[in-house]
N, C-alpha and C. Protein backbone atom coordinates (compact mmCIF):
# COMPACT_ATOMS: atom_id res chain seq x y z
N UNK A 1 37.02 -56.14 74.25
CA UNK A 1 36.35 -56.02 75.54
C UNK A 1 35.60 -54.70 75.58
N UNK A 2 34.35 -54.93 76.20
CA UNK A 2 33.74 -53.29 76.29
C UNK A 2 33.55 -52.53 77.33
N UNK A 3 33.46 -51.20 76.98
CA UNK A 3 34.59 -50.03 78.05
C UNK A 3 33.17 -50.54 79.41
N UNK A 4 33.63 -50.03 80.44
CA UNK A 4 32.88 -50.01 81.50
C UNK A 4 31.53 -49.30 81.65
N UNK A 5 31.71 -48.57 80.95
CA UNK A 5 30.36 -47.55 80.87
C UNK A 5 29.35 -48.18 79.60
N UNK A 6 29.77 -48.73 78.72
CA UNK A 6 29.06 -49.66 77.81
C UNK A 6 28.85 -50.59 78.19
N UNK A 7 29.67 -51.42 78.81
CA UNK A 7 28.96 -52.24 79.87
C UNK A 7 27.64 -52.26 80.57
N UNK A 8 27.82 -51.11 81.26
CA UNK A 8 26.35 -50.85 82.45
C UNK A 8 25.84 -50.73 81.72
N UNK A 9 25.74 -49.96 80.59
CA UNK A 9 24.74 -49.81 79.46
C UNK A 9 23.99 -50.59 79.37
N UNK A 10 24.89 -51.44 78.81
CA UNK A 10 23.98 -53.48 78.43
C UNK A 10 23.09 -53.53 79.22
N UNK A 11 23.72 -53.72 80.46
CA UNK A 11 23.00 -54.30 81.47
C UNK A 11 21.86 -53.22 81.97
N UNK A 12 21.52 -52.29 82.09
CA UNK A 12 20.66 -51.53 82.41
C UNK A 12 19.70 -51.94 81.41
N UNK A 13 20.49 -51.90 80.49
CA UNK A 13 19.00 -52.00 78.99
C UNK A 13 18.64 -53.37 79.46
N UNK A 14 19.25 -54.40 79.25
CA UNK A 14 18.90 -55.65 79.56
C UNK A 14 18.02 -55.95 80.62
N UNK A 15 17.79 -55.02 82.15
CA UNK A 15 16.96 -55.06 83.06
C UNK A 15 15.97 -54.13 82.66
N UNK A 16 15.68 -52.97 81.91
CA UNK A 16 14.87 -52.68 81.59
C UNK A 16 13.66 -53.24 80.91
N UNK A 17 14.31 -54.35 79.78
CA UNK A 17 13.70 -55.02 78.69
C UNK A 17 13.04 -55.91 79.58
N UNK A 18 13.61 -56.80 80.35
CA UNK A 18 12.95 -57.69 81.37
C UNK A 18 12.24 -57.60 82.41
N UNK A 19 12.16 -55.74 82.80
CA UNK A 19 11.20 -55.10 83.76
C UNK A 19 9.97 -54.71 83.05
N UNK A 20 9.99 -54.53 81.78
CA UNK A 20 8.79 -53.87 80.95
C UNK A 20 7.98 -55.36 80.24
N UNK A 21 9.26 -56.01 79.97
CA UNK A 21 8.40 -57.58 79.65
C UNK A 21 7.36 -57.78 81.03
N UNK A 22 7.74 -58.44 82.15
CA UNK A 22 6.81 -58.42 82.80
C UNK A 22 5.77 -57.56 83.46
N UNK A 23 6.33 -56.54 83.23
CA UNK A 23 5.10 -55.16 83.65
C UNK A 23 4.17 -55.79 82.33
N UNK A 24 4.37 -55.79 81.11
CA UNK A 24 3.27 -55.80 80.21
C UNK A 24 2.51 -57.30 80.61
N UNK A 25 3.19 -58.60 81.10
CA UNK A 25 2.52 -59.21 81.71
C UNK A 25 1.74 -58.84 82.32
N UNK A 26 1.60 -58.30 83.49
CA UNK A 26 0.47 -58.03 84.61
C UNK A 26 -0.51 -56.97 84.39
N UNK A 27 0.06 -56.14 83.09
CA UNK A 27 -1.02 -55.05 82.31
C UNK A 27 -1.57 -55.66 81.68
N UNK A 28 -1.89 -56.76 81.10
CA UNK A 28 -2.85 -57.46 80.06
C UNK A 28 -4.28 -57.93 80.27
N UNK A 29 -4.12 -58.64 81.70
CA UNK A 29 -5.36 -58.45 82.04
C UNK A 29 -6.39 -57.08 82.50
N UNK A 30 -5.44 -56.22 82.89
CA UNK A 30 -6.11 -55.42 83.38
C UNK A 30 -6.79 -54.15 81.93
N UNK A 31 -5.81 -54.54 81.09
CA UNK A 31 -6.44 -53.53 79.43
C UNK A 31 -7.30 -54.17 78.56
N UNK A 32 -7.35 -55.66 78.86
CA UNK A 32 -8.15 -56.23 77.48
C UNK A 32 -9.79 -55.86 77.95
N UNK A 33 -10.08 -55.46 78.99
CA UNK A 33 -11.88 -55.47 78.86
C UNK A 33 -11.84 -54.30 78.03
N UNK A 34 -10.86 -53.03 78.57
CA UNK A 34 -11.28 -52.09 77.85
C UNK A 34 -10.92 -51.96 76.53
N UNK A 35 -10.11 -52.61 75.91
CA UNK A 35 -10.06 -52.80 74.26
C UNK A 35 -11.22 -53.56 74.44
N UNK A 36 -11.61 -54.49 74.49
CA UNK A 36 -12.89 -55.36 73.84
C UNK A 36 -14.37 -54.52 73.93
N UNK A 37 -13.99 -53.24 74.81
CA UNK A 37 -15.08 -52.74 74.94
C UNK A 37 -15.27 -51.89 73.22
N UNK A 38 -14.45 -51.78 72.85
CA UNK A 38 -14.19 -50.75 71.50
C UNK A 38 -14.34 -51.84 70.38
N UNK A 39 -15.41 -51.12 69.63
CA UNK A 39 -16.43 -51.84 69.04
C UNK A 39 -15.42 -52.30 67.68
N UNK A 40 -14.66 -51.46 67.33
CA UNK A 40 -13.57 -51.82 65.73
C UNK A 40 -12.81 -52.84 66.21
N UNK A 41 -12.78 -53.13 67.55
CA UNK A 41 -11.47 -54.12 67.98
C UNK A 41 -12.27 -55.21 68.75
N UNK A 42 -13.26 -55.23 68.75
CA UNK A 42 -14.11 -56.64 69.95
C UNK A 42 -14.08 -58.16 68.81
N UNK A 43 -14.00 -57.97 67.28
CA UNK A 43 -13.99 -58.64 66.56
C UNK A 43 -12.20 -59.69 66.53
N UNK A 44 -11.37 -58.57 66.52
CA UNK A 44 -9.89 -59.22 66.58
C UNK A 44 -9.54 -59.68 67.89
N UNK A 45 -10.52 -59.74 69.07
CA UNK A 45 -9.68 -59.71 70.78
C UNK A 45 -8.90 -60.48 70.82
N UNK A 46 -9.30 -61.61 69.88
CA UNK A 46 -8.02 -63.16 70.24
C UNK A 46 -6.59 -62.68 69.32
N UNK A 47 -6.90 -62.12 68.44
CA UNK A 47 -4.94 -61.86 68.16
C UNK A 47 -4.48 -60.64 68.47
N UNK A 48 -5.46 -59.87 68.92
CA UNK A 48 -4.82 -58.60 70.38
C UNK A 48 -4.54 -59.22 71.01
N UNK A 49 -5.09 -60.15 71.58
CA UNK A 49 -4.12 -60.45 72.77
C UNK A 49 -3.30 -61.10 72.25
N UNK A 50 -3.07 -61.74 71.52
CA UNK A 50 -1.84 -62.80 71.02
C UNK A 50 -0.96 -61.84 71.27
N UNK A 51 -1.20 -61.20 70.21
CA UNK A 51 0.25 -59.61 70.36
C UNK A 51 0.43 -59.05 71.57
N UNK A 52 0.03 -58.71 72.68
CA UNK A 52 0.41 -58.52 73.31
C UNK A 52 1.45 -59.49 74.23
N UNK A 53 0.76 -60.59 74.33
CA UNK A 53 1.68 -61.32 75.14
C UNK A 53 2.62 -62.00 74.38
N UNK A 54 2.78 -61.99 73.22
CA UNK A 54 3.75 -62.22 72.20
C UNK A 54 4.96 -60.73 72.56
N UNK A 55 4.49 -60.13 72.25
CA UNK A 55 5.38 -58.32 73.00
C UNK A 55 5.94 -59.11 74.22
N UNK A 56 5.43 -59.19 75.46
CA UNK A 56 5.84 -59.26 76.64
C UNK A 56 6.91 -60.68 76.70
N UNK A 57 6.34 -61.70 75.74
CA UNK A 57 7.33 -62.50 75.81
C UNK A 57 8.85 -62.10 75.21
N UNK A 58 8.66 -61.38 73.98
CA UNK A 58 9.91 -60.82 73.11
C UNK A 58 10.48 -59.80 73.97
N UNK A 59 10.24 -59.28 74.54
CA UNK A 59 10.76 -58.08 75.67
C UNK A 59 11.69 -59.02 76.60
N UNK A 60 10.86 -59.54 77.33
CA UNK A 60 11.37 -60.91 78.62
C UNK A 60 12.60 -61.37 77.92
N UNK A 61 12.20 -62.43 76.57
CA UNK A 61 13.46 -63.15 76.34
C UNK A 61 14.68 -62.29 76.23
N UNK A 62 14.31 -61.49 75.05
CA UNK A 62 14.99 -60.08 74.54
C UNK A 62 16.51 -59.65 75.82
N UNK A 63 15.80 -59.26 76.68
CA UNK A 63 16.57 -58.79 77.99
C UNK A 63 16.90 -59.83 78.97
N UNK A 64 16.63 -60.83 79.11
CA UNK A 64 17.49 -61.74 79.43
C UNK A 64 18.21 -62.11 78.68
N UNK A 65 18.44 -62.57 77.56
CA UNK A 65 19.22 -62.85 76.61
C UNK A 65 20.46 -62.04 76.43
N UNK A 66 20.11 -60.49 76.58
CA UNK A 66 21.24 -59.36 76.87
C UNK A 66 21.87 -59.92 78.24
N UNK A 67 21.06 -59.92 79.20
CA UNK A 67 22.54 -60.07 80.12
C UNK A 67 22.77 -61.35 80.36
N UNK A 68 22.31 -62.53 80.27
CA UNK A 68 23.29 -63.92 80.13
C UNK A 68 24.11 -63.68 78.82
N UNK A 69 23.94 -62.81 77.87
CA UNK A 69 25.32 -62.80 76.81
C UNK A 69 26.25 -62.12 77.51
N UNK A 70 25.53 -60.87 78.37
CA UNK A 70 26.91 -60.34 78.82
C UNK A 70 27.61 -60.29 80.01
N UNK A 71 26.84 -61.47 81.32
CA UNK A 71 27.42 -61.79 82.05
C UNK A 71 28.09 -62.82 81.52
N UNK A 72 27.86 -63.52 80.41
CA UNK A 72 29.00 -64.67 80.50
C UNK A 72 30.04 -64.60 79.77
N UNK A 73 30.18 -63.28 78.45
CA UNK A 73 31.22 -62.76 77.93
C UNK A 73 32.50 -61.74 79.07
N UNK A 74 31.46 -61.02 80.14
CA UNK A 74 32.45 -60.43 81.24
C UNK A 74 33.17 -61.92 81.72
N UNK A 75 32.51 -62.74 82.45
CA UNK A 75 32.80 -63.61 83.05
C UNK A 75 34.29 -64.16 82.27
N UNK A 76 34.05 -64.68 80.62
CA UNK A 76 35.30 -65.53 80.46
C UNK A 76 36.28 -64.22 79.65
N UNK A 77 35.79 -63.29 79.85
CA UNK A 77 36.82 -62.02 79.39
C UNK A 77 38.02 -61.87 81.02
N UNK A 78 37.22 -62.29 82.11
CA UNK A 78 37.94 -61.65 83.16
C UNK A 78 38.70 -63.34 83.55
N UNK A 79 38.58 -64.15 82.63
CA UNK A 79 39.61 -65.39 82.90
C UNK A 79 40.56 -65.33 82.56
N UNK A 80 41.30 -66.15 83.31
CA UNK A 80 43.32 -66.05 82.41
C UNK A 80 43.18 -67.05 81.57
N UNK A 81 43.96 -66.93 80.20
CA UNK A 81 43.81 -68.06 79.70
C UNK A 81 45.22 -68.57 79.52
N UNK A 82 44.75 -70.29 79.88
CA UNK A 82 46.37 -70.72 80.19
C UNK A 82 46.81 -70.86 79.15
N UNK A 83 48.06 -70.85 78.50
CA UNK A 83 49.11 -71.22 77.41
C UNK A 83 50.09 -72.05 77.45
């Protein structure tokens, strides 16, 4: 079982990962004119953006994935188990 303070840990990281996933959502539109404006990068725009919202998705899942593992490991850690 993990100590209480490693705990919050998880979970802080885990809301972080899933606060920055969607922050980079709603930053995407607002950065791609100005990458496309930059003449070395107007050629790649379609797999810049892939990557980016490929990032924001891996972030999102990433940190949800942390805390449904570790709300549901607290959860059947704090069960009795019958014998």
């Amino acid at each position: 079982m993990l100590s209480d303070k490693n705990y919050n840990i998880q979970v802080v990281w885990g809301v972080a990962l899933v606060l920055m996933g969607i922050m980079v959502f709603f930053r995407i539109p607002r950065i791609m004119p100005k990458i496309e404006q930059i003449e070395s990068f107007s050629s790649s725009i379609g797999f810049i953006r892939f990557c980016f919202y490929f990032m924001a998705v891996m972030l999102t899942a990433g940190g949800g994935k942390k805390l449904y593992l570790h709300f549901t490991s607290h959860k059947q850690d704090a069960e009795p188990v019958d014998e």
